[in-house]
C-alpha atoms as a PDB file:
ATOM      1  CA  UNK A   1       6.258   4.087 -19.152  1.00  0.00           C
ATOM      2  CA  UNK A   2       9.201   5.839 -17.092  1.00  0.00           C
ATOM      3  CA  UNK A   3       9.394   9.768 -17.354  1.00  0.00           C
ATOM      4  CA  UNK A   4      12.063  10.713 -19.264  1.00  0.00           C
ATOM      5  CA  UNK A   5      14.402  13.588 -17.686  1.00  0.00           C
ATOM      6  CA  UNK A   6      15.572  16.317 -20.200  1.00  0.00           C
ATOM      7  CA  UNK A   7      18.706  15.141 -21.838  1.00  0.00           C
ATOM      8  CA  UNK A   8      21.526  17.659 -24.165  1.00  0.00           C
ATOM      9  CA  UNK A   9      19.690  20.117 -26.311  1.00  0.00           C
ATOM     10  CA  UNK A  10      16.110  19.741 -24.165  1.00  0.00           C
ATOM     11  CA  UNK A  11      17.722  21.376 -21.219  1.00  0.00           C
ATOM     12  CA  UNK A  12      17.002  25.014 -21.464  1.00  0.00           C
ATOM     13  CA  UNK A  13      18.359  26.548 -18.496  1.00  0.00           C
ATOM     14  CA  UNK A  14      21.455  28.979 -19.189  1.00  0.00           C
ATOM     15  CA  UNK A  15      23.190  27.840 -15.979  1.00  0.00           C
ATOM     16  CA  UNK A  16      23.301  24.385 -14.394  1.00  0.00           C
ATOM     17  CA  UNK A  17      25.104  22.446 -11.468  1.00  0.00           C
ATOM     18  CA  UNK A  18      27.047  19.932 -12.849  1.00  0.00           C
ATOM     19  CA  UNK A  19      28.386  16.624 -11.482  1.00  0.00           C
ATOM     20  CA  UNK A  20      30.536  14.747 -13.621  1.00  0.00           C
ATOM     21  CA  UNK A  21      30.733  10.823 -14.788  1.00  0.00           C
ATOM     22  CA  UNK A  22      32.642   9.967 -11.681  1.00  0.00           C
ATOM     23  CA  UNK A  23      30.154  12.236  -9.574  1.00  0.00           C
ATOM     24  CA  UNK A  24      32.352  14.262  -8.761  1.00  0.00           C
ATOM     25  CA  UNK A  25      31.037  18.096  -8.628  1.00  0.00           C
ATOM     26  CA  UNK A  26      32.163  20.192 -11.142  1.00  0.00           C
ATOM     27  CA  UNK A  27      30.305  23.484 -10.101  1.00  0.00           C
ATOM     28  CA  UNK A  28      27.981  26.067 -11.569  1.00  0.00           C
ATOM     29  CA  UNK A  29      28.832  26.152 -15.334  1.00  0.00           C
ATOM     30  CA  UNK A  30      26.952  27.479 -18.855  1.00  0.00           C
ATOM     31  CA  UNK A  31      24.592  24.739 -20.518  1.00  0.00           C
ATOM     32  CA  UNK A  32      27.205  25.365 -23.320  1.00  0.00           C
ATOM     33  CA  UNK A  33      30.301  24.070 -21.184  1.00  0.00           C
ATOM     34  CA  UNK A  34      28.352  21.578 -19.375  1.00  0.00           C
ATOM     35  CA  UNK A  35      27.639  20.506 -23.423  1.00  0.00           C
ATOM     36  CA  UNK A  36      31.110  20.491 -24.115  1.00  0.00           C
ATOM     37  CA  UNK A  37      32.373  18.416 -21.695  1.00  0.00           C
ATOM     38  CA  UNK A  38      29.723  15.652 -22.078  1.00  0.00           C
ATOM     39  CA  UNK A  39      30.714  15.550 -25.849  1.00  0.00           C
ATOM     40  CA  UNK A  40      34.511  15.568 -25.069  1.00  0.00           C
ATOM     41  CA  UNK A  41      33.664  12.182 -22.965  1.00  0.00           C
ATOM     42  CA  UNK A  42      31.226  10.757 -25.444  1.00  0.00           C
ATOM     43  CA  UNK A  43      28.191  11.071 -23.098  1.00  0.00           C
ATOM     44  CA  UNK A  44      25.229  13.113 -22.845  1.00  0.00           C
ATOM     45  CA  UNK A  45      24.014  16.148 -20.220  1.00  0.00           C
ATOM     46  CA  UNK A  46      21.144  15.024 -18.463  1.00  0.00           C
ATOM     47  CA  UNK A  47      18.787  17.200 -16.100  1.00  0.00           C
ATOM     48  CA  UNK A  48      18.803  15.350 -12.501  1.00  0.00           C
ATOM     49  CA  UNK A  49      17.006  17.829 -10.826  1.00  0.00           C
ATOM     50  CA  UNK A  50      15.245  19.851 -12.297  1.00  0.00           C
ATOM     51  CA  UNK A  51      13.303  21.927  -9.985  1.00  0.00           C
ATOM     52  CA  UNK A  52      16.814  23.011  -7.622  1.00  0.00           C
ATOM     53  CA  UNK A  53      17.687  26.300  -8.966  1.00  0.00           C
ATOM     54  CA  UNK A  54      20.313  26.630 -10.568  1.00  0.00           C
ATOM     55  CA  UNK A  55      19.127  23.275 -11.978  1.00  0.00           C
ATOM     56  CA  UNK A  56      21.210  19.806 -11.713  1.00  0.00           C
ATOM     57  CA  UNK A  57      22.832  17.879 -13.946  1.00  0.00           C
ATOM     58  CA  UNK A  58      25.131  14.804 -14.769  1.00  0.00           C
ATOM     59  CA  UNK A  59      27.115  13.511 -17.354  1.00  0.00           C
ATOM     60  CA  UNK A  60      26.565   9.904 -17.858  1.00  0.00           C
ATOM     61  CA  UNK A  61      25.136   7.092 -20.889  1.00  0.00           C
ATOM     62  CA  UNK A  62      21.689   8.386 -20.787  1.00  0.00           C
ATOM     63  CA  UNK A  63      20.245   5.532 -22.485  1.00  0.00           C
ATOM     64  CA  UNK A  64      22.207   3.074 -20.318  1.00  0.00           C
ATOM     65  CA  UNK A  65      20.786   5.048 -17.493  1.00  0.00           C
ATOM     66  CA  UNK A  66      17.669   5.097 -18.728  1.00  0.00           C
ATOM     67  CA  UNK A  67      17.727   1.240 -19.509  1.00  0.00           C
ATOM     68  CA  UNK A  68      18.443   0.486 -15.978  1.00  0.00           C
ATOM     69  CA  UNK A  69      15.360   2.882 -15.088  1.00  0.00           C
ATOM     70  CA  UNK A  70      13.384   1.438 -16.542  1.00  0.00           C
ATOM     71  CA  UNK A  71      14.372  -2.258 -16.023  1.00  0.00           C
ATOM     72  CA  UNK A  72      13.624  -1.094 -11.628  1.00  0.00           C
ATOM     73  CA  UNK A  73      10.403   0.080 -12.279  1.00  0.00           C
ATOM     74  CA  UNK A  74       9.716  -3.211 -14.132  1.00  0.00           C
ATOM     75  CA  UNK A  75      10.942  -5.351 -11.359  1.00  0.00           C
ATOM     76  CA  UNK A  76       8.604  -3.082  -8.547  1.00  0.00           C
ATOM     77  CA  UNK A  77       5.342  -3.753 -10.608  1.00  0.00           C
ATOM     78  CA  UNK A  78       6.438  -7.235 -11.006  1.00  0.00           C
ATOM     79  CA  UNK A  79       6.864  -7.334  -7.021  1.00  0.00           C
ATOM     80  CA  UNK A  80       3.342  -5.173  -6.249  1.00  0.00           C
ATOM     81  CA  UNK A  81       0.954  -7.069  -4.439  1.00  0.00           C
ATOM     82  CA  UNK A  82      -2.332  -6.780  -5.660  1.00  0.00           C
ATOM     83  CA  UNK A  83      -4.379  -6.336  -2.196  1.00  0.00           C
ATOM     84  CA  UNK A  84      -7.962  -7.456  -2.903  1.00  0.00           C
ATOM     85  CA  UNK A  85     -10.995  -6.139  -0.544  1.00  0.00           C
ATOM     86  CA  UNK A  86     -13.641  -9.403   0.350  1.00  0.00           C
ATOM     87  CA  UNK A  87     -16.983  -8.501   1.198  1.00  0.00           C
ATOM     88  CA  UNK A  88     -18.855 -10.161   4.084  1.00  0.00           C
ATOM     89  CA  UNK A  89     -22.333  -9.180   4.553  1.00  0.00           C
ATOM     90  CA  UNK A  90     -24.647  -9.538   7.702  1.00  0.00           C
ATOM     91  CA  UNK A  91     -28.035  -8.366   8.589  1.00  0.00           C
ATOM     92  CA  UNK A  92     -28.695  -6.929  11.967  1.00  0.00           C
ATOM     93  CA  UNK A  93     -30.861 -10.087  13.257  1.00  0.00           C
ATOM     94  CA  UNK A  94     -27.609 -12.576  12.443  1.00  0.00           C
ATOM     95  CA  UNK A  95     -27.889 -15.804  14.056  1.00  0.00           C
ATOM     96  CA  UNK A  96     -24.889 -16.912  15.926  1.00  0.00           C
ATOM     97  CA  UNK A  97     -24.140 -19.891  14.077  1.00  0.00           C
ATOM     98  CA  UNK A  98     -24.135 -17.510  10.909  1.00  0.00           C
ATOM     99  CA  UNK A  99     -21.793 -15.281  12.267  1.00  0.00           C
ATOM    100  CA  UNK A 100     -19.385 -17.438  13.482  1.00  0.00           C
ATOM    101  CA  UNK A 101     -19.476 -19.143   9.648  1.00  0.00           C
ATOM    102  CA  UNK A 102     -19.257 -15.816   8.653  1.00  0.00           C
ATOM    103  CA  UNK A 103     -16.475 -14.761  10.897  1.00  0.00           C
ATOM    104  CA  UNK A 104     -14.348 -18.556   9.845  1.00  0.00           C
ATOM    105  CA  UNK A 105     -14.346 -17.222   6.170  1.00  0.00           C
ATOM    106  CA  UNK A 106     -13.126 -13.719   6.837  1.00  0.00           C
ATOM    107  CA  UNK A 107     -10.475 -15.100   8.833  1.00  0.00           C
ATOM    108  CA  UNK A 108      -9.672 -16.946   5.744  1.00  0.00           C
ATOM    109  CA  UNK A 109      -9.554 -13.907   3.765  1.00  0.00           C
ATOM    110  CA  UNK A 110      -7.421 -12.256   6.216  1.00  0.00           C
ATOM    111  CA  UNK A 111      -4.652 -15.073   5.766  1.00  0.00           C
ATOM    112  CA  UNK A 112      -4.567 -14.184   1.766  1.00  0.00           C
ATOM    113  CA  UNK A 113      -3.710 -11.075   2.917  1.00  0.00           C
ATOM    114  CA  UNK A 114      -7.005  -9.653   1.704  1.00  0.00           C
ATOM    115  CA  UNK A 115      -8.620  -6.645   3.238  1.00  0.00           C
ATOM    116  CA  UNK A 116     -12.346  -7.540   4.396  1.00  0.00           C
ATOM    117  CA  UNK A 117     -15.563  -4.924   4.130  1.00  0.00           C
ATOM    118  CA  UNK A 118     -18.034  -6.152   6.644  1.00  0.00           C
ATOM    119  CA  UNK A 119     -21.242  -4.705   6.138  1.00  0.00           C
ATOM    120  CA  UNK A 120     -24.886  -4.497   7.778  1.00  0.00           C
ATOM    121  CA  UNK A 121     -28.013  -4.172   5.422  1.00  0.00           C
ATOM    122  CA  UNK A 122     -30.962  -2.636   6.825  1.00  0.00           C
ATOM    123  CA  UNK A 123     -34.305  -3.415   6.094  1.00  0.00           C
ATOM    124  CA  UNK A 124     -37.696  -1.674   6.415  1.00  0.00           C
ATOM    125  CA  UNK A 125     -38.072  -1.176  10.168  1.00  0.00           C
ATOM    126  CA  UNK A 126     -34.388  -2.394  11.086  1.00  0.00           C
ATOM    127  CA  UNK A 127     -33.600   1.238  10.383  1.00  0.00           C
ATOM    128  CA  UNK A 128     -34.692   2.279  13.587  1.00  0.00           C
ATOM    129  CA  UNK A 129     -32.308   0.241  15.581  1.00  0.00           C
ATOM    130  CA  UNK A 130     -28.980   0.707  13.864  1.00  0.00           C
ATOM    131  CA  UNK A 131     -27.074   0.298  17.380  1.00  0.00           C
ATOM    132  CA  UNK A 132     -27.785  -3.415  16.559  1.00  0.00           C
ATOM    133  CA  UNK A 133     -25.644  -3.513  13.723  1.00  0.00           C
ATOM    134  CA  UNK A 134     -23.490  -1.516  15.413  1.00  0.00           C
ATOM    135  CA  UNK A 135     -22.734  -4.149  18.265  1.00  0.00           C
ATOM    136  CA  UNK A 136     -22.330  -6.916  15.799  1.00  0.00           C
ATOM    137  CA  UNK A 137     -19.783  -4.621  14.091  1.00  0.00           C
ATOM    138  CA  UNK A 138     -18.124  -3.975  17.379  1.00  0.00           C
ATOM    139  CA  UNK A 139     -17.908  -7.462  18.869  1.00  0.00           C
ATOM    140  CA  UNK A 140     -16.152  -8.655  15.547  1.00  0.00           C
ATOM    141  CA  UNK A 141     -13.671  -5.820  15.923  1.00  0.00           C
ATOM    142  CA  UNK A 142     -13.113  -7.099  19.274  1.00  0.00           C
ATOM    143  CA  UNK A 143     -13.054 -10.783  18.320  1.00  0.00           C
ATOM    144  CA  UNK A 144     -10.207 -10.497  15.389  1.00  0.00           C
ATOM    145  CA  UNK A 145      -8.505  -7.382  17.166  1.00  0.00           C
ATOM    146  CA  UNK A 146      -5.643  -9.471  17.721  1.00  0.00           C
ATOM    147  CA  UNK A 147      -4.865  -9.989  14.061  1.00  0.00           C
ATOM    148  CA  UNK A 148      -6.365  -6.991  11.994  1.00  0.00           C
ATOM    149  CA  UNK A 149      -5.568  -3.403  12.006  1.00  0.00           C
ATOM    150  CA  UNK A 150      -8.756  -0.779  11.030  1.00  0.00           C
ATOM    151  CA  UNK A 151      -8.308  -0.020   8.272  1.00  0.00           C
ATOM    152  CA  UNK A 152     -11.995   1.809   7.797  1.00  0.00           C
ATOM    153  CA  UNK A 153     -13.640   2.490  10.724  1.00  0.00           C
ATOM    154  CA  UNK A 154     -17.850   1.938  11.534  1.00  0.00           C
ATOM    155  CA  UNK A 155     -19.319   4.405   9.215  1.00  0.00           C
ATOM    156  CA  UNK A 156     -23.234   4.511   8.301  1.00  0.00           C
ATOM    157  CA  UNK A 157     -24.430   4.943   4.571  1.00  0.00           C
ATOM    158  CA  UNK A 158     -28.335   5.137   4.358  1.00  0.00           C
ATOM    159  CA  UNK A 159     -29.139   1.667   4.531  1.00  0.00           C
ATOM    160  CA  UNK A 160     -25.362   0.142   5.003  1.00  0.00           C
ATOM    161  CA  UNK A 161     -23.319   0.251   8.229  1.00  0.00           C
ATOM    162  CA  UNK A 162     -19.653  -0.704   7.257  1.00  0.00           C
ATOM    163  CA  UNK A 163     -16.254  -0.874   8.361  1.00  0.00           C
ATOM    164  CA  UNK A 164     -13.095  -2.224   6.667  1.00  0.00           C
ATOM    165  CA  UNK A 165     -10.310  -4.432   8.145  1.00  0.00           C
ATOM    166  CA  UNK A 166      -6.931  -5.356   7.169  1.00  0.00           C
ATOM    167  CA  UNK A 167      -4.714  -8.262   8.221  1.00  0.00           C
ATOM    168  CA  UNK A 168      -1.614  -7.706  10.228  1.00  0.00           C
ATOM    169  CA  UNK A 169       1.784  -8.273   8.507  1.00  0.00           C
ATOM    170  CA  UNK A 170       2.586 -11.289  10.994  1.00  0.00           C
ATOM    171  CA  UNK A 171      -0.806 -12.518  10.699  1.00  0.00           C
ATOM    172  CA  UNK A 172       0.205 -16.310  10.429  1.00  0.00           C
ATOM    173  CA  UNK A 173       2.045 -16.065  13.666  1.00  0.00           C
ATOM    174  CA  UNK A 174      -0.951 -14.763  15.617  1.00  0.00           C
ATOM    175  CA  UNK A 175      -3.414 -17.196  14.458  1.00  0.00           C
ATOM    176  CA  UNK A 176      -0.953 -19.919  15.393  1.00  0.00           C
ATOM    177  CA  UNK A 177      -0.892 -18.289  19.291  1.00  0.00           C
ATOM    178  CA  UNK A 178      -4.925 -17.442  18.902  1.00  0.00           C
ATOM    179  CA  UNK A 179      -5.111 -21.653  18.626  1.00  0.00           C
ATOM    180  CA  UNK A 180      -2.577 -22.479  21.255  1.00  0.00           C
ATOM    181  CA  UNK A 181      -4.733 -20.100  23.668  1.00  0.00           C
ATOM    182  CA  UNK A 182      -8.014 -21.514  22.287  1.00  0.00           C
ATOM    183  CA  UNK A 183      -6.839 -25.200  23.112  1.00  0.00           C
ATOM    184  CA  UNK A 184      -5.311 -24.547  26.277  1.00  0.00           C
ATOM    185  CA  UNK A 185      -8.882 -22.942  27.253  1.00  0.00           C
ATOM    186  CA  UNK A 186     -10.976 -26.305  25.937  1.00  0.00           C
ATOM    187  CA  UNK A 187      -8.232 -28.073  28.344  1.00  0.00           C
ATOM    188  CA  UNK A 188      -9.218 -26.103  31.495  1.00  0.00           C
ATOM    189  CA  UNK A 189     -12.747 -26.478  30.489  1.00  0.00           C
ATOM    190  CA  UNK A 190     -12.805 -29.987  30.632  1.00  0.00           C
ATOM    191  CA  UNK A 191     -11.096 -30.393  33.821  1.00  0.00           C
ATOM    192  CA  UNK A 192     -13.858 -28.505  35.359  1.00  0.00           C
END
């Protein structure tokens, strides 16, 4: 639902700034005039702004006005984008075939534009070395730093290290370069 501003007889200041139907600025005049004038043209007074002292107002078709309102904040909720956040959970003792299956479907995410929580679980004794989920952490924020920006950095939680990433507008774009690079590098490999 779209606030309503104050419209005619819900206007209570004595004094207001008035701009007329062309927008063109009449001056400071009485509610009562301001009234007057809206009635002579067959519109209403409405309160633009009403926190400028003394306070605004225009003549207009409110509930034209109001129609058209309300028809742009339809068309913006239409147009949100509902961002999702994907989890992806390791342990500290990840194999590397794990993580880079793990790493594959957060990329994936990524290009649906979701954001992606990676998080490290703890267990029993793991809590002692925490810098080991911290490096894991760290090397995949070096890994996909080319198309993510932080969007949470490493923070610890009891048992849970964290940190949240989100893709990069252009994010298509840079995975197409990533595989260019990636192939060129098999290339040179293999004429070693």
């Amino acid at each position: 639902m779209v606030p309503k501003e104050a419209v005619n007889e819900e206007i209570s200041a004595r004094e207001v700034r008035l701009i007329d139907a062309d927008g063109q600025q009449v001056g400071i005049v009485s509610i009562a005039k301001a009234r007057e004038l809206a009635e002579q043209s067959g519109m209403d007074v409405v309160e633009i702004s009403p926190s400028a002292r003394p306070p605004v107002c225009k003549i207009m078709d409110f509930s034209k006005y109001y129609y058209q309102k309300e028809r742009k904040a339809r068309e913006a909720r239409k147009n949100r984008v509902e961002v999702q956040v994907k989890e992806v959970k390791f342990g500290p003792n990840t194999e590397e075939h794990d993580y880079n299956f793990k790493k594959k479907n957060a990329i994936k995410f990524l290009l649906a534009h979701d954001k992606v929580k990676f998080t490290v679980r703890f267990k029993g004794r793991q809590m002692a070395h925490k810098e080991i989920g911290e490096e894991l952490l760290l090397k995949l924020m070096a890994e996909l730093k080319p198309i993510v920006d932080i969007d949470q950095p490493i923070r610890s939680e009891s048992r849970v290290m964290s940190m949240v990433l989100a893709p990069k507008k252009d994010i298509e774009k840079l995975i197409d370069l990533l595989d260019q690079t990636d192939d060129e590098n098999v290339e040179t490999d293999n004429k070693e």
